[in-house]
Protein backbone atom coordinates (compact mmCIF):
# COMPACT_ATOMS: atom_id res chain seq x y z
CA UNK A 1 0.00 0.00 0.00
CA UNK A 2 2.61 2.15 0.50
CA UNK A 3 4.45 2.03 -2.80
CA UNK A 4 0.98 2.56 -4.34
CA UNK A 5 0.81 5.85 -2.63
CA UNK A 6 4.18 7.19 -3.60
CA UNK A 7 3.78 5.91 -7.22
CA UNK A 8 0.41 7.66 -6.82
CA UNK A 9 1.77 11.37 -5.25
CA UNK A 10 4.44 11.09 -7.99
CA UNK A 11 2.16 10.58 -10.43
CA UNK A 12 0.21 13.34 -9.26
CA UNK A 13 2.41 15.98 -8.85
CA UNK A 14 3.84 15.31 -12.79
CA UNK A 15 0.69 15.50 -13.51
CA UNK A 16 -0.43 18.94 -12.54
CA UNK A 17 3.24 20.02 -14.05
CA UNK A 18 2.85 18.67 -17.41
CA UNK A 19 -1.10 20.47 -17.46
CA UNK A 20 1.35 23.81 -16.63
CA UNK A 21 3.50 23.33 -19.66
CA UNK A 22 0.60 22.68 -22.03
CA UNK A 23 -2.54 24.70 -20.76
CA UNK A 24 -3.29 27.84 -22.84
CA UNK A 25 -2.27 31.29 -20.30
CA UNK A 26 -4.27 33.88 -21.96
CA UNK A 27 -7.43 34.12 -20.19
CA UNK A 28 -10.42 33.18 -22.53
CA UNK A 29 -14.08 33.16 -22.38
CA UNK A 30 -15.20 34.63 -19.20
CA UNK A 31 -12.20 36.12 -17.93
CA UNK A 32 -12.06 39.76 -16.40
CA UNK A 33 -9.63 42.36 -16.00
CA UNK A 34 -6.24 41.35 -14.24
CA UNK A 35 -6.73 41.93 -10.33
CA UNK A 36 -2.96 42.95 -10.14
CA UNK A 37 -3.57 46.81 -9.96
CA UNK A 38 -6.30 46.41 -7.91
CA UNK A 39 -4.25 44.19 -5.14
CA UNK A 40 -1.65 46.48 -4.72
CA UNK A 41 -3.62 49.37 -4.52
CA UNK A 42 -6.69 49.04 -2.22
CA UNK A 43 -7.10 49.26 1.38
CA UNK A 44 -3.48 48.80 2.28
CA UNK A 45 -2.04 50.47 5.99
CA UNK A 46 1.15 50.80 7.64
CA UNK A 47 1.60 50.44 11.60
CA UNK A 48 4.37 51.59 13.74
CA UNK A 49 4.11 51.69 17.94
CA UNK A 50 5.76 50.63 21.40
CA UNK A 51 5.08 47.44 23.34
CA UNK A 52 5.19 45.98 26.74
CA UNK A 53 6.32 42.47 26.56
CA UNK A 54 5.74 39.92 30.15
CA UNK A 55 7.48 36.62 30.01
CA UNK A 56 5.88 33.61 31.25
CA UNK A 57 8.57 31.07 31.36
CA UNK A 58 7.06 27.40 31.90
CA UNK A 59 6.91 26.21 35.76
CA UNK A 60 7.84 30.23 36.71
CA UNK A 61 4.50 32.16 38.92
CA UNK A 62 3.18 34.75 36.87
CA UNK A 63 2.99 36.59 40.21
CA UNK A 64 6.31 37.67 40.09
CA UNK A 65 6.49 38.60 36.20
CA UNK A 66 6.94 42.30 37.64
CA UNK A 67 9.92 43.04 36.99
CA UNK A 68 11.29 39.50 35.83
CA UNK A 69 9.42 39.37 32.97
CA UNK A 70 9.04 42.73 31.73
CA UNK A 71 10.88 44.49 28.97
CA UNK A 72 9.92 47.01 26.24
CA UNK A 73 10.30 47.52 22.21
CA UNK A 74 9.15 48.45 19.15
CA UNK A 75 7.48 47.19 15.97
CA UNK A 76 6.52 47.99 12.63
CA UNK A 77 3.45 46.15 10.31
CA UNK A 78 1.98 46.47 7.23
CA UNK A 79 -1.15 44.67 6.10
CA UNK A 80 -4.57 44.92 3.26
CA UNK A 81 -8.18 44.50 4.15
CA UNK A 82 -9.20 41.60 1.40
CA UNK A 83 -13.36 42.46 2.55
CA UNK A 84 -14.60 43.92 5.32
CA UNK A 85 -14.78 40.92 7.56
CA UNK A 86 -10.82 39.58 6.69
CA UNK A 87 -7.20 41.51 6.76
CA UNK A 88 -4.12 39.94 7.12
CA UNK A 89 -0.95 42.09 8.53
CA UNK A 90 2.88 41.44 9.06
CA UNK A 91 4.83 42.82 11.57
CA UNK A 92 8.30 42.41 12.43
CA UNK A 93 9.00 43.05 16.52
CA UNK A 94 12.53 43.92 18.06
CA UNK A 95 12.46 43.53 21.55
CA UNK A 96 14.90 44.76 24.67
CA UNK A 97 16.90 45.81 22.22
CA UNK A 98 17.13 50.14 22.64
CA UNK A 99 19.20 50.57 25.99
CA UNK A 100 16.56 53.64 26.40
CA UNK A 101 13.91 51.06 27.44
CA UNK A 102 16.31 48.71 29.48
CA UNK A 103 14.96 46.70 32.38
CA UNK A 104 17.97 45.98 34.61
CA UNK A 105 15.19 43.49 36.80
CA UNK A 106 14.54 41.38 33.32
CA UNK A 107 15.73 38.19 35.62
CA UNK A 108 13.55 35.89 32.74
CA UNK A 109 15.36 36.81 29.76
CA UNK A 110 17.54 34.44 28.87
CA UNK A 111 20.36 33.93 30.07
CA UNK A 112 18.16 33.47 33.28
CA UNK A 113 19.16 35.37 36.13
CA UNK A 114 21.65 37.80 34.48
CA UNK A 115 19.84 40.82 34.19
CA UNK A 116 21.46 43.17 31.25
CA UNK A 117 22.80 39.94 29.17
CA UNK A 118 20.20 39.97 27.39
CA UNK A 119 20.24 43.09 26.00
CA UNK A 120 23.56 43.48 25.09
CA UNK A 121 23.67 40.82 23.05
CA UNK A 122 20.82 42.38 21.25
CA UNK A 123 17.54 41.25 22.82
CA UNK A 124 15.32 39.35 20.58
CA UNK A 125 12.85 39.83 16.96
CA UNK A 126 9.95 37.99 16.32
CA UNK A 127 8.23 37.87 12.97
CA UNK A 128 4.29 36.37 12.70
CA UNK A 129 1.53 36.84 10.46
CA UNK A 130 -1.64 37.83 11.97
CA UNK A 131 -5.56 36.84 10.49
CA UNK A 132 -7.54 39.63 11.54
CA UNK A 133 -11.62 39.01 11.87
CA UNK A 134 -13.30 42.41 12.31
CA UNK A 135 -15.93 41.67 14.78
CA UNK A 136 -17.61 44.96 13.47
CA UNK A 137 -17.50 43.92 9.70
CA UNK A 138 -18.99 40.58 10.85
CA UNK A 139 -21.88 41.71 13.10
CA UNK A 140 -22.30 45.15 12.10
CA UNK A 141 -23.39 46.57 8.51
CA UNK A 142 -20.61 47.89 6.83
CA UNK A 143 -19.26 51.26 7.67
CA UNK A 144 -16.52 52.53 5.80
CA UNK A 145 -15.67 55.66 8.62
CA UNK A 146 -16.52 53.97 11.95
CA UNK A 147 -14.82 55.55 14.19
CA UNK A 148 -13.61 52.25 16.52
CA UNK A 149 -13.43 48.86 15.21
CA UNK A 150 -12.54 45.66 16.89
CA UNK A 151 -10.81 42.59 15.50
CA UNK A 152 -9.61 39.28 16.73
CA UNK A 153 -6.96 37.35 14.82
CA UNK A 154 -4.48 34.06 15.79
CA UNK A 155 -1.20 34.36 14.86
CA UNK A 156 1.63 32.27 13.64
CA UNK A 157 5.44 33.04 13.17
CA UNK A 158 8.92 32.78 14.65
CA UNK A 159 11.58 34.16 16.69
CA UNK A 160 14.73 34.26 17.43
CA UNK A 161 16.24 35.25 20.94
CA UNK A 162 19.99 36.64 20.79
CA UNK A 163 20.27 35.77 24.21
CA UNK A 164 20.05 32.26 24.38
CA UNK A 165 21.17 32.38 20.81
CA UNK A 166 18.23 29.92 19.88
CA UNK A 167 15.07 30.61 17.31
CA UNK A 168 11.29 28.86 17.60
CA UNK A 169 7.70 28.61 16.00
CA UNK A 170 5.54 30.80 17.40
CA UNK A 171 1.97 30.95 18.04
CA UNK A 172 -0.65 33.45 19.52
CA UNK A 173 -4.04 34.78 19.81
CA UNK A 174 -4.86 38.33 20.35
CA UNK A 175 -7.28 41.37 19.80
CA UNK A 176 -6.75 44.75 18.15
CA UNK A 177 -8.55 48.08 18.90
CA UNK A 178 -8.27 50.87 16.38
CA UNK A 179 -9.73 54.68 16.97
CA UNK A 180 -9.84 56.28 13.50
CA UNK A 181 -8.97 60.32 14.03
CA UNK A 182 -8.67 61.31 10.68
CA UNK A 183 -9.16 60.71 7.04
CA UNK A 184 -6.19 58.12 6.65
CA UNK A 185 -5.25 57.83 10.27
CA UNK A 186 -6.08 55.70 13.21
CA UNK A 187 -4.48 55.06 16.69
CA UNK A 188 -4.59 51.39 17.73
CA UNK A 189 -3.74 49.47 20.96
CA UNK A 190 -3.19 45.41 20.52
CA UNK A 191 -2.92 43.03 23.54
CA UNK A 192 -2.03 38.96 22.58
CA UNK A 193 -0.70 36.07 23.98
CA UNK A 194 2.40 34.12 22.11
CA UNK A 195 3.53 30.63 22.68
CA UNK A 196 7.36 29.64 22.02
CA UNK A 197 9.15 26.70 22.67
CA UNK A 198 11.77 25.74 24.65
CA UNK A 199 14.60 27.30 22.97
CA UNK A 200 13.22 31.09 23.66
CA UNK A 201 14.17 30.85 27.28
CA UNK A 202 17.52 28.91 27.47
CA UNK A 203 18.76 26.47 29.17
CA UNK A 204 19.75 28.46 32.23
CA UNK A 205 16.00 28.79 32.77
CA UNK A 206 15.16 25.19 33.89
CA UNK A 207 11.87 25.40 31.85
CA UNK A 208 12.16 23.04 29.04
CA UNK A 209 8.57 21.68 28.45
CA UNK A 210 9.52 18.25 27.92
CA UNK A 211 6.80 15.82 26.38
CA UNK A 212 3.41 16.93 27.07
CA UNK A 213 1.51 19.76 26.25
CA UNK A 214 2.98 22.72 28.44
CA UNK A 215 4.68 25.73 26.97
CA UNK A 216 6.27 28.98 27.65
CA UNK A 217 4.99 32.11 26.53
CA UNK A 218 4.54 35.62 26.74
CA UNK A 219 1.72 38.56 26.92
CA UNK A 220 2.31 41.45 24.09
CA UNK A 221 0.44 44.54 24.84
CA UNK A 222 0.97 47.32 22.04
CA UNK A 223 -0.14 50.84 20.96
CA UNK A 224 0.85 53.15 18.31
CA UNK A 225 -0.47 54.58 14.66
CA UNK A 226 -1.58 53.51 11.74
CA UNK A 227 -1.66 55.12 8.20
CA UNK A 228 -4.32 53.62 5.49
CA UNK A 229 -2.51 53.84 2.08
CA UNK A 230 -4.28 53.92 -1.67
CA UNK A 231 -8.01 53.63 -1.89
CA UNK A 232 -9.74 52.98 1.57
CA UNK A 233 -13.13 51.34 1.34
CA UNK A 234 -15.35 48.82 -0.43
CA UNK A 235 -17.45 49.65 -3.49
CA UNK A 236 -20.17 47.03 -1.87
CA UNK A 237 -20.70 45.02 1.14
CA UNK A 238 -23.97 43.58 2.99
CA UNK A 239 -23.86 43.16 6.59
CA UNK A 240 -21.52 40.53 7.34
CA UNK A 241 -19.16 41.49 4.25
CA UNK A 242 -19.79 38.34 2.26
CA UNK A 243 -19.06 35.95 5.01
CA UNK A 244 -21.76 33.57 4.20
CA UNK A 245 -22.25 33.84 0.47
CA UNK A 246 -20.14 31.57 -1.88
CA UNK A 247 -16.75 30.57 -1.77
CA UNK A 248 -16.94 27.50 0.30
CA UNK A 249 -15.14 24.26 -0.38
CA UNK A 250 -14.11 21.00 1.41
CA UNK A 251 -11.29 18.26 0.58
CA UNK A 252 -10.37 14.74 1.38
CA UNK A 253 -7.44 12.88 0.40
CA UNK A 254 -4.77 10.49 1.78
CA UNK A 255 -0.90 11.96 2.48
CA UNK A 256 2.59 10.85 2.94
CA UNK A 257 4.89 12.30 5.22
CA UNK A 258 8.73 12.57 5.50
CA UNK A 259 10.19 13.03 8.90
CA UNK A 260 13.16 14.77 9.49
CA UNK A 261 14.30 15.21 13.00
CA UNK A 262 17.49 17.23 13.47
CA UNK A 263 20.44 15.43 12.89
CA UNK A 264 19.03 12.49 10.65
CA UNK A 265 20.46 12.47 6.83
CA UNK A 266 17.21 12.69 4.67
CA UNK A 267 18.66 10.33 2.19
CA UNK A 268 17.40 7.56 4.89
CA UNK A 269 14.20 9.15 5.29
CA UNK A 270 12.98 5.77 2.86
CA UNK A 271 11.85 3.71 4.90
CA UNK A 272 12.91 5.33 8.55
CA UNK A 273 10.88 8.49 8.49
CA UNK A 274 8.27 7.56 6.02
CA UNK A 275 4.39 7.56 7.30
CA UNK A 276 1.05 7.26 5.04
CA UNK A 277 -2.19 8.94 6.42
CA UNK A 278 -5.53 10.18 5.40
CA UNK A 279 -6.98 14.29 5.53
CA UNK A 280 -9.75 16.45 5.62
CA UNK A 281 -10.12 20.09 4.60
CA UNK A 282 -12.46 22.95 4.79
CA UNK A 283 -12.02 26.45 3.45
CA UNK A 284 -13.47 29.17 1.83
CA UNK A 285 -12.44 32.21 -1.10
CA UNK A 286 -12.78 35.36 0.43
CA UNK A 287 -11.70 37.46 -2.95
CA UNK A 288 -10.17 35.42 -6.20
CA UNK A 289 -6.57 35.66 -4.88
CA UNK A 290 -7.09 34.91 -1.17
CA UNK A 291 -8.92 32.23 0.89
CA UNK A 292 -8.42 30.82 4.49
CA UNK A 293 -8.19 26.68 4.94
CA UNK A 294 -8.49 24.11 7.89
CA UNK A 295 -7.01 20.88 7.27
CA UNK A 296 -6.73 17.71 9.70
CA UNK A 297 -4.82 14.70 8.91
CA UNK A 298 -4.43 11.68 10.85
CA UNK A 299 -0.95 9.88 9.71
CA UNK A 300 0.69 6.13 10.65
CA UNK A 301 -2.24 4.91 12.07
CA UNK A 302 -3.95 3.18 9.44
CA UNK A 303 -1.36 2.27 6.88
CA UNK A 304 1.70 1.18 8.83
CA UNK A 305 5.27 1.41 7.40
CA UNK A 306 7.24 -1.26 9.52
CA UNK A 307 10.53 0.67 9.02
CA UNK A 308 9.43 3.63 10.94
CA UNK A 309 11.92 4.44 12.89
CA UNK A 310 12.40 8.54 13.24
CA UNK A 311 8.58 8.99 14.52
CA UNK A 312 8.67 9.30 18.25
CA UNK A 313 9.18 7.05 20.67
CA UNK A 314 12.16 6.91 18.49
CA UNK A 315 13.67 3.39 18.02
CA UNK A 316 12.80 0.12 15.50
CA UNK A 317 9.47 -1.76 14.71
CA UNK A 318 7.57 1.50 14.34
CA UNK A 319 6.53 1.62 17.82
CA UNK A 320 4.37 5.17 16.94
CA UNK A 321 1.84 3.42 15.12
CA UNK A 322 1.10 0.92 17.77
CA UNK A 323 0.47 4.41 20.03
CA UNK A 324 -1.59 5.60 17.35
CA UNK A 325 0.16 7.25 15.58
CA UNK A 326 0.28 11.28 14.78
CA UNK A 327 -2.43 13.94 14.26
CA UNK A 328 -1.70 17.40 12.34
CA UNK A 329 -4.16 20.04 12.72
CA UNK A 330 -3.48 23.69 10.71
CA UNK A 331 -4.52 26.78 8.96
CA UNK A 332 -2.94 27.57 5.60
CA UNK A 333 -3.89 31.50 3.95
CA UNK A 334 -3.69 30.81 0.87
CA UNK A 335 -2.64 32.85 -2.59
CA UNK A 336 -4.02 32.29 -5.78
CA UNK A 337 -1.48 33.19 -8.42
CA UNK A 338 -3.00 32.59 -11.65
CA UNK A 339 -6.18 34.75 -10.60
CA UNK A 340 -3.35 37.64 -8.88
CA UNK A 341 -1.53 37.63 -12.17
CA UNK A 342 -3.48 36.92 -14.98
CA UNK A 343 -7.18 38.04 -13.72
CA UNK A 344 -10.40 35.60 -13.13
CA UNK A 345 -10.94 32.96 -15.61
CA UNK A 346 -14.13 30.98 -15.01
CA UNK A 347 -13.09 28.27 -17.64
CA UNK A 348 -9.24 27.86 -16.40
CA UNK A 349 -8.60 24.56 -15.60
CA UNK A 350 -5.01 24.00 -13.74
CA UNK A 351 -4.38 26.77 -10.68
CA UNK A 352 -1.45 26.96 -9.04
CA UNK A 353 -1.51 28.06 -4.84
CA UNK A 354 1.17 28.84 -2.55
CA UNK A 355 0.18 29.38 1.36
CA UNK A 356 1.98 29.71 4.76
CA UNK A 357 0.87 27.50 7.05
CA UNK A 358 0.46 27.53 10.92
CA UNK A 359 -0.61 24.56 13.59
CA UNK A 360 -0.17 21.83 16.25
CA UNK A 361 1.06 18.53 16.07
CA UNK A 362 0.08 15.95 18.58
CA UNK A 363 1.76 13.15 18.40
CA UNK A 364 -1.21 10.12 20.20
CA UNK A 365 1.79 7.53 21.51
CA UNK A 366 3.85 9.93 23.37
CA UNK A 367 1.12 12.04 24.71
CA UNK A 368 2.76 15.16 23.74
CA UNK A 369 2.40 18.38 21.17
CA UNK A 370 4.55 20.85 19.74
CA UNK A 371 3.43 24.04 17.51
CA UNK A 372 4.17 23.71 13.84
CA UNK A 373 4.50 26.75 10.96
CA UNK A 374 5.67 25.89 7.33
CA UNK A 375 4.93 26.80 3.43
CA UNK A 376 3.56 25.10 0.65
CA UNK A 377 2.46 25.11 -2.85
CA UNK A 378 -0.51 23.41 -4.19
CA UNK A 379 -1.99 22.13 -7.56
CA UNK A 380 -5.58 21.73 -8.64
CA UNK A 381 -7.07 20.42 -11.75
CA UNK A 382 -10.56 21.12 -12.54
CA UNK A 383 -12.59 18.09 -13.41
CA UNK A 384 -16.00 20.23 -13.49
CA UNK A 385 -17.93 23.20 -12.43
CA UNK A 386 -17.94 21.31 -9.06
CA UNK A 387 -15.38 18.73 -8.54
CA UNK A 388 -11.14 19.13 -8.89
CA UNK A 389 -8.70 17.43 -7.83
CA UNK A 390 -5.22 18.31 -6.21
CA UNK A 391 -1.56 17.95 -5.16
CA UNK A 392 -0.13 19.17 -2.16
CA UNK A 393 3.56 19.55 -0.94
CA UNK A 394 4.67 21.55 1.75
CA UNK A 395 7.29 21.20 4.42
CA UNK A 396 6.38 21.94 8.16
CA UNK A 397 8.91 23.13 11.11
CA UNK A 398 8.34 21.47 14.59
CA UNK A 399 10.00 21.45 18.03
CA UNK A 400 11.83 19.07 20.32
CA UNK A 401 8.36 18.60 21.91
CA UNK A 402 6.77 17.50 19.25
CA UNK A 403 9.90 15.18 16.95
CA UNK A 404 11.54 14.42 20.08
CA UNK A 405 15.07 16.06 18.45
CA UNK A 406 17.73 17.31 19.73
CA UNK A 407 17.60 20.50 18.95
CA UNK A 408 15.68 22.09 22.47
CA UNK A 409 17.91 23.97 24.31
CA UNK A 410 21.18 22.59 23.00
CA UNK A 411 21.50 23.10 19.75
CA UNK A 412 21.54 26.72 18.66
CA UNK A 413 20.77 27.04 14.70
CA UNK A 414 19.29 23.15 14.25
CA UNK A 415 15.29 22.34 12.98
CA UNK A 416 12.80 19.75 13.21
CA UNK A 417 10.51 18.85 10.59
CA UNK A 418 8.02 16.92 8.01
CA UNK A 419 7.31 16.82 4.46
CA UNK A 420 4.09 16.36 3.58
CA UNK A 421 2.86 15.19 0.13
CA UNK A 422 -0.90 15.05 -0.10
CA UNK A 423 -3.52 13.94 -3.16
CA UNK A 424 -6.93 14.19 -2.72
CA UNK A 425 -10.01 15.71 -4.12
CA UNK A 426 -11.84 19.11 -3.85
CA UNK A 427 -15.66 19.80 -3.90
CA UNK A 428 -16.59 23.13 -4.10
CA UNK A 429 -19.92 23.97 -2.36
């Protein structure tokens, strides 16, 4: 069964290339104007602001996170507004970094319990994507000057702490507040919560989170301004911005995935890391270049691979599968490039996707979870006005936690990590 569904994902994926190479490009019957222009130049903003970071090291009382935890940075974002109900933004954070905003109390930084260390060797930077849900847009009819509006978005990214000299996934859920004051700008105050792993804190912290589900973390509370660029508003929008009307889709298919703990050579990833599963997906088109997806896949508990030997608990005779084996559950936003470059084409066939991806892995024989973030591309051939079918690859980044590696607190610039082929079938609803 297993060389059936390589020779099958192999297939696949040539597949979807060889309809690239030979499908016609120039938009036919039923296409419309290119939605390039129209991307780049409509309901785009800038952010820039201060924050308050507190530290929440695993096993440490949040009690005492004043002054342990505390420090203080800044941050810059820039994001679009696809409708009135969805916006995704970027920001990029540097953190007790600017000796102006030095906490010589940060005892939680790492390296633990040398207050100043931190800093000098340059703090740390996160990166993370946030999906913003306007509350307002949802609930509310659509008001193109409201004066406050409320949004609530996870978040998924990664950063890297020059302290402990160590990066990680992370995570986080928060809420943003913006007061519009004038034409084009707004002030707005953030507060969310961010998970790391182990690696943010150090090893001089004592709070590796082992197996299990337990994490460190920290609370971001932000304010600053924002500046809407290009054209602000929607030409149209009933009242909860086209959240319910069409776009919907679900998928099923059956995966393969390639482990690759840190350390391993992927050359031996046939048969030691190799696992078969099955998947589910729902999503929905929120413009023609952007929709959201969920996707759950169950892997090496149905089809087992005897060989298994890099899937936690580690060791000969796949001993994961008789724990039952693994169970992925993510988000991907994902970015159609045919309809982003060459405009909407009702009778296109073969469209080509590319999406970040966010997550948790939780792995059923070890009793134990780690956050996941990755990217990915995917392929779909249209069979009908209905029915496609599609190729997935995409490689995802885990944590000690989760692959049982060695990377944790030890290893500074080493990764966990999967790839994940995936066939299946699409039904738009």
């Amino acid at each position: 069964m297993g060389k059936l569904l390589t020779s099958l994902l192999a297939a696949a994926l040539t597949a979807t290339t060889a309809v690239a190479q030979t499908q016609e490009t120039t938009p036919g019957a039923g296409s419309q104007p290119s939605e390039w222009k129209r991307f780049w130049t409509e309901n785009w903003f800038v952010q820039f602001g201060l924050d308050m970071s507190l530290q929440k090291p695993y096993g440490y009382d949040f009690a005492d996170v004043f002054p342990n935890g505390k420090t203080f940075g800044v941050d810059v974002a820039v994001g679009k507004w696809f409708t009135p109900v969805l916006g995704i933004r970027g920001r990029l954070n540097w953190e007790n970094g600017i000796r102006l905003f030095e906490n010589d109390q940060a005892n939680w930084l790492a390296p633990f319990y040398e207050p100043g260390v931190n800093m000098d060797r340059g703090g740390y930077m996160a990166f993370f994507g946030d999906i913003m849900f306007s509350v307002h847009g949802l609930f509310c009819d659509y008001d193109r000057d409201r004066l406050w509006t409320l949004a609530l978005y996870p978040r998924a990214g990664a950063e890297w702490n020059f302290g402990s000299r160590k990066g990680s996934p992370l995570l986080g859920l928060g809420l943003t507040n913006t007061f519009r004051i004038g034409q084009r700008w707004s002030l707005y105050v953030d507060a969310a919560y961010n998970m790391v792993a182990s690696g943010h804190v150090g090893r001089e912290s004592g709070a590796s989170t082992g197996t299990n589900y337990h994490s460190n973390g920290y609370f971001d509370l932000n304010v600053g301004a924002q500046l809407d660029l290009g054209q602000r508003g929607f030409k149209a929008a009933g009242h909860d911005g086209g959240w319910q009307k069409s776009g919907w889709f679900v998928q099923f298919g059956v995966d393969m995935t390639m482990q690759n703990p840190y350390g391993s050579n992927f050359m031996n990833t046939f048969p030691k890391g190799t696992t078969f599963g099955i998947d589910v997906a729902g999503g929905k088109w929120f413009t023609p270049e952007l929709a959201l997806r969920l996707k759950a896949s169950w892997d090496n508990g149905l089809l087992k691979n005897t060989g298994v030997e890099w899937v936690p608990p580690l060791g000969p005779g796949n001993k994961n599968y008789e724990g039952g084996g693994f169970v992925v559950l993510c988000g991907d936003v994902m970015l159609q490039l045919n309809n982003l470059f060459a405009g909407l084409n009702d009778e296109r066939r073969w469209e080509i996707n590319v999406y970040p991806r966010a997550g948790i892995v939780s792995n059923r024989a070890t009793n134990s979870g780690s956050p996941i973030v990755g990217l990915g591309v995917e392929n779909t051939y249209r069979l009908n006005h209905r029915w496609s079918l599609y190729a997935d690859l995409d490689y995802q980044f885990t944590t000690s936690e989760g692959a049982a590696g060695a990377t944790g607190m030890d290893v500074h610039t080493g990764s966990n990590g999967f790839l994940d082929l995936n066939i299946g079938a699409r039904l738009d609803l």
